[in-house]
C-alpha atoms as a PDB file:
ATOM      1  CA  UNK A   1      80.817  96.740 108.661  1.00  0.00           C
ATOM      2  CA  UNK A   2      81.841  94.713 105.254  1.00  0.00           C
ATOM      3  CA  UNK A   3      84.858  94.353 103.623  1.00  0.00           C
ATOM      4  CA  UNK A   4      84.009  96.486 100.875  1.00  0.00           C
ATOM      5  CA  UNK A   5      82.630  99.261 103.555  1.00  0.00           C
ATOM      6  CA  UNK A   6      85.921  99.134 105.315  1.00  0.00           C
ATOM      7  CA  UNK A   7      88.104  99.236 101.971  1.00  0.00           C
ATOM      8  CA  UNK A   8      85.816 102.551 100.840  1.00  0.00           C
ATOM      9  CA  UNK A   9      86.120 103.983 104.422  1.00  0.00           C
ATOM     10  CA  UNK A  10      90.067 103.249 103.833  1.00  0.00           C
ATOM     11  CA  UNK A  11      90.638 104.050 100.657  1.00  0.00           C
ATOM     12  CA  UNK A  12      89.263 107.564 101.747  1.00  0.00           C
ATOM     13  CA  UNK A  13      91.756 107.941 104.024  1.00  0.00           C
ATOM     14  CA  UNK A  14      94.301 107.271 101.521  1.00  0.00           C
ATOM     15  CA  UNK A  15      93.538 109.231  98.485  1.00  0.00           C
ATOM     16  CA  UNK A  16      93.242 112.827  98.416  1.00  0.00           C
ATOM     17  CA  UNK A  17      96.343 113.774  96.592  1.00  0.00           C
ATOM     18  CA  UNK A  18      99.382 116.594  97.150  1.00  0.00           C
ATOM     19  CA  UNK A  19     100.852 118.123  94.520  1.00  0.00           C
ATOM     20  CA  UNK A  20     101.627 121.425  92.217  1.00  0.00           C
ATOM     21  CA  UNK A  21      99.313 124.484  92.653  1.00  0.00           C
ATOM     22  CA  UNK A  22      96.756 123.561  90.036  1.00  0.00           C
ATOM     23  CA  UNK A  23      93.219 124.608  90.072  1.00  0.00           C
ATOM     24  CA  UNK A  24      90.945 121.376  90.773  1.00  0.00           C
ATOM     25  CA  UNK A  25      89.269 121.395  87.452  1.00  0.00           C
ATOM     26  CA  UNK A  26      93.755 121.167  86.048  1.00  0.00           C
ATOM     27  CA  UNK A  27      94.520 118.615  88.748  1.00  0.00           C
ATOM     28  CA  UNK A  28      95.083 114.999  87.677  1.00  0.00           C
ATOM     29  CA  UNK A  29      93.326 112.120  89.171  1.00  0.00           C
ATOM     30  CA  UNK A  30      94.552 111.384  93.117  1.00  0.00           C
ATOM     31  CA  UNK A  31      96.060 107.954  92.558  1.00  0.00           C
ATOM     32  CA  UNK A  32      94.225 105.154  94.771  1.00  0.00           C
ATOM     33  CA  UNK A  33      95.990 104.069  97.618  1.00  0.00           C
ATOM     34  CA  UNK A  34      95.289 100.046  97.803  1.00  0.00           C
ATOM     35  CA  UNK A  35      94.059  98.781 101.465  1.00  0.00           C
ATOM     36  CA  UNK A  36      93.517  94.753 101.397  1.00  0.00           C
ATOM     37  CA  UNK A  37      91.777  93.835 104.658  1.00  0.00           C
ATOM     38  CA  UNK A  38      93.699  91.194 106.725  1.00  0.00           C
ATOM     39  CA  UNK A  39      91.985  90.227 109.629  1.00  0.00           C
ATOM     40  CA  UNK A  40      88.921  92.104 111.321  1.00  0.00           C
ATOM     41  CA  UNK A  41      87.688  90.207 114.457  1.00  0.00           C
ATOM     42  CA  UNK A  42      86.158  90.905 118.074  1.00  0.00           C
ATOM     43  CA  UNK A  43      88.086  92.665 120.538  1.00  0.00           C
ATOM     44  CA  UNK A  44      87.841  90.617 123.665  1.00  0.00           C
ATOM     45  CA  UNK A  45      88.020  93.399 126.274  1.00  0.00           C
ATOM     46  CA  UNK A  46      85.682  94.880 124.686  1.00  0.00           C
ATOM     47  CA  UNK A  47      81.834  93.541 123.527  1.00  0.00           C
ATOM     48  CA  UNK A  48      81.683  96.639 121.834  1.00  0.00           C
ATOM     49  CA  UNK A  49      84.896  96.873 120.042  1.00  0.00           C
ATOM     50  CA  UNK A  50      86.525  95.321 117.148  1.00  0.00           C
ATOM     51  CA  UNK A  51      90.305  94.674 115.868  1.00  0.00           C
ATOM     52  CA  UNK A  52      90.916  95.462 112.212  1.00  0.00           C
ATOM     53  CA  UNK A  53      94.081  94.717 110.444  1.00  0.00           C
ATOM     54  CA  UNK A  54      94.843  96.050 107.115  1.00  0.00           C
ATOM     55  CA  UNK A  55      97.882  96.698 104.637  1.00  0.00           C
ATOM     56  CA  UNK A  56      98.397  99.304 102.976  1.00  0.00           C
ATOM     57  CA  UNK A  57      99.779 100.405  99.668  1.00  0.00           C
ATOM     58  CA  UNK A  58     100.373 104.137  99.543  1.00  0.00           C
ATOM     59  CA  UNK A  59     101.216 105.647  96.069  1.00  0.00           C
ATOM     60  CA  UNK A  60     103.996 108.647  96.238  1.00  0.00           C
ATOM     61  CA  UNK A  61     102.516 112.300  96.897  1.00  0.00           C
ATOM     62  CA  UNK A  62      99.695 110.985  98.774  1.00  0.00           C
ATOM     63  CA  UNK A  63      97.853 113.044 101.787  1.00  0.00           C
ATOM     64  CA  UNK A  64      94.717 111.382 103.997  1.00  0.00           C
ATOM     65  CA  UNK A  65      92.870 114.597 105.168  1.00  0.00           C
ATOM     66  CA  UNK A  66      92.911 115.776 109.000  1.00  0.00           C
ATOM     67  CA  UNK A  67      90.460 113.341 110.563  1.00  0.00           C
ATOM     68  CA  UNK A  68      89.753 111.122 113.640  1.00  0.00           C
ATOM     69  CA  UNK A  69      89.404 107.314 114.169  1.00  0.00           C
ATOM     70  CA  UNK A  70      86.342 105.840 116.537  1.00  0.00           C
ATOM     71  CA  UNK A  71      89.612 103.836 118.203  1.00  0.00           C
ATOM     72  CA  UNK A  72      93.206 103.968 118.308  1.00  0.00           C
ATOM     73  CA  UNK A  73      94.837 103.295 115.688  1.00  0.00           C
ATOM     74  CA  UNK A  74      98.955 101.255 115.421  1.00  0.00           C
ATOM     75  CA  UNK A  75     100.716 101.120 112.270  1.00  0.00           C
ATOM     76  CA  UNK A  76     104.280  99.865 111.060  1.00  0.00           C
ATOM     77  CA  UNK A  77     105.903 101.542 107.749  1.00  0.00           C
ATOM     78  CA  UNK A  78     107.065  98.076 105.907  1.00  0.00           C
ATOM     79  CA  UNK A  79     108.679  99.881 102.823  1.00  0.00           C
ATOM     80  CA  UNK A  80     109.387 103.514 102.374  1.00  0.00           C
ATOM     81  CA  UNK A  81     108.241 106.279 104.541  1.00  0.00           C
ATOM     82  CA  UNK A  82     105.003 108.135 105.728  1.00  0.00           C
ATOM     83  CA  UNK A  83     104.803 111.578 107.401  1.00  0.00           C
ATOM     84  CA  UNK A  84     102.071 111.496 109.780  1.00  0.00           C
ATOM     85  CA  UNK A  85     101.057 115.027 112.261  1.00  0.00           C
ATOM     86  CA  UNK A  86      99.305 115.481 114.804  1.00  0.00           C
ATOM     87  CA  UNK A  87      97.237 118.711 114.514  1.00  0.00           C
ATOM     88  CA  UNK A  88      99.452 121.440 115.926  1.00  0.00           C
ATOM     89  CA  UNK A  89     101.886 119.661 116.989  1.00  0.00           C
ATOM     90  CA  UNK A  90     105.386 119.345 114.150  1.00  0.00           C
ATOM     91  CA  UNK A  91     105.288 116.477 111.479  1.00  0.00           C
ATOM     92  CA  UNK A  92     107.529 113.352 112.126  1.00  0.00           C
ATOM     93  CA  UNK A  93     108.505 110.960 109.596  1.00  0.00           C
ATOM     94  CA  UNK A  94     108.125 107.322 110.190  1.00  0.00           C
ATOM     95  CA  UNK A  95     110.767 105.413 108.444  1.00  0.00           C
ATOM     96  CA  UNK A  96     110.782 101.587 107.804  1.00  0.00           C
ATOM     97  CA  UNK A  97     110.505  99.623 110.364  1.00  0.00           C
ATOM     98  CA  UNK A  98     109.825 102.137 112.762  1.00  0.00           C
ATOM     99  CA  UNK A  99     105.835 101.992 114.212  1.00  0.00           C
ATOM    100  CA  UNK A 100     103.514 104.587 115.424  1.00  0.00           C
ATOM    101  CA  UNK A 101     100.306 105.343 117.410  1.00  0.00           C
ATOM    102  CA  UNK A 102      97.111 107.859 117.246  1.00  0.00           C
ATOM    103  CA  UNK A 103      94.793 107.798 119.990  1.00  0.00           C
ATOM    104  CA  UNK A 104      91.343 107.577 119.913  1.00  0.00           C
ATOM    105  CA  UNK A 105      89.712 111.016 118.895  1.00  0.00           C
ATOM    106  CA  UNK A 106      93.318 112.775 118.292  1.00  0.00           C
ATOM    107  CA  UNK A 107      92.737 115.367 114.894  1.00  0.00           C
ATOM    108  CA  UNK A 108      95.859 114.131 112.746  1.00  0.00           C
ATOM    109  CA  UNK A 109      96.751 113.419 109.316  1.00  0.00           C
ATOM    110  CA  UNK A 110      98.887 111.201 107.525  1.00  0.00           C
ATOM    111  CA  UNK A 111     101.032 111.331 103.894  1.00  0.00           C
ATOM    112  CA  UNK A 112     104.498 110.132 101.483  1.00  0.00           C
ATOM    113  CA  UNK A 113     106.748 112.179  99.865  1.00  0.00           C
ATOM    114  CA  UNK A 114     108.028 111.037  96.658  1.00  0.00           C
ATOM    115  CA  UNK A 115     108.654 107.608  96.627  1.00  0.00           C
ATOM    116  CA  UNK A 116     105.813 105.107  97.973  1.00  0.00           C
ATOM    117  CA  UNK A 117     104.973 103.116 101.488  1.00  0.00           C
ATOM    118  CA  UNK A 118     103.469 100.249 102.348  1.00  0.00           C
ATOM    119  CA  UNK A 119     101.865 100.166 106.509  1.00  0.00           C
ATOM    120  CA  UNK A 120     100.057  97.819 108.079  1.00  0.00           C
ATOM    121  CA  UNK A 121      97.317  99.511 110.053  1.00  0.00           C
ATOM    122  CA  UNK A 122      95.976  97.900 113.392  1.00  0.00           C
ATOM    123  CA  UNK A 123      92.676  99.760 114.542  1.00  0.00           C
ATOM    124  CA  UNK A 124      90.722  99.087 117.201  1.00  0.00           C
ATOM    125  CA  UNK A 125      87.464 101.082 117.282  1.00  0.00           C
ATOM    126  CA  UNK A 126      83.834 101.230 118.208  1.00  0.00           C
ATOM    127  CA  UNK A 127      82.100  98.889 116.083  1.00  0.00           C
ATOM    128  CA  UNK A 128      79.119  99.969 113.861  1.00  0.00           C
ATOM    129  CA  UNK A 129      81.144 103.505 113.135  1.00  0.00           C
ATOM    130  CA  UNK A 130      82.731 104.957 110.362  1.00  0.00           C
ATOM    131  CA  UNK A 131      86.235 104.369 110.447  1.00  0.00           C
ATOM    132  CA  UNK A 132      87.252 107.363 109.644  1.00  0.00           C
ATOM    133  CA  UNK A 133      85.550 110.927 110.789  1.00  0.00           C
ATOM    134  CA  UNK A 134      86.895 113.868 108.679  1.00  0.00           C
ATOM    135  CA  UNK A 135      87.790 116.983 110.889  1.00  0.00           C
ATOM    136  CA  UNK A 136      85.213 119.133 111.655  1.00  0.00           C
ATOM    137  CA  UNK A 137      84.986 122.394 110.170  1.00  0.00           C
ATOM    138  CA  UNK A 138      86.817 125.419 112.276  1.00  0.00           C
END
């Protein structure tokens, strides 16, 4: 996967925005969440699995939509704070400082209130596949 593959797959994640009960055509543009790629390298337990390390810069009254990752996925909130749920299970906020984990496959979303965050996002995942799989339809 490049560097500009894993940004798009990324910014994705990071972009669908939250906000007053407008129609779509009324809604302003979802600010862009900036994800600069760190490190992405081979996972040595693993032939067919790679480590990729990113920060990211979350605007305020930001929401990813409910997906999945190919891997787990381990991220630290730097600055600010980020709600992240699990799907049916309550949403718990993740202050600075404070780190948290989604397993491979687990259906869960993540999103700020109304100031910013900034995370830095360990994944490791099955190479070759998105890095990001939106929820499947109900």
């Amino acid at each position: 996967m490049t560097t500009k593959t894993l940004l798009a797959c990324i910014v994705a994640l990071a972009i669908t925005a939250t906000g007053l009960e407008m129609s779509r055509a009324q809604q302003p543009a979802a600010p862009a969440a900036k994800a600069t790629p760190l490190m992405k390298a081979p996972f040595t337990a693993d032939p067919n699995k790679e480590v990729v390390m990113l920060r990211v810069e979350w605007p305020a009254n930001v929401s990813t939509p409910w997906h999945t990752h190919p891997g787990d996925e381990y991220a630290t909130v730097l600055e600010g704070s980020l709600i992240t749920q699990v799907e049916g299970a309550e949403p718990k906020t993740i202050t600075a400082g404070q780190s948290y984990h989604q397993p491979t496959g687990i259906v869960h979303m993540a999103r700020t209130g109304n100031q910013p965050a900034v995370t830095i996002n360990v994944f490791v995942v099955d190479k070759d596949k998105p890095m990001m799989q939106p929820r499947a339809a109900k």
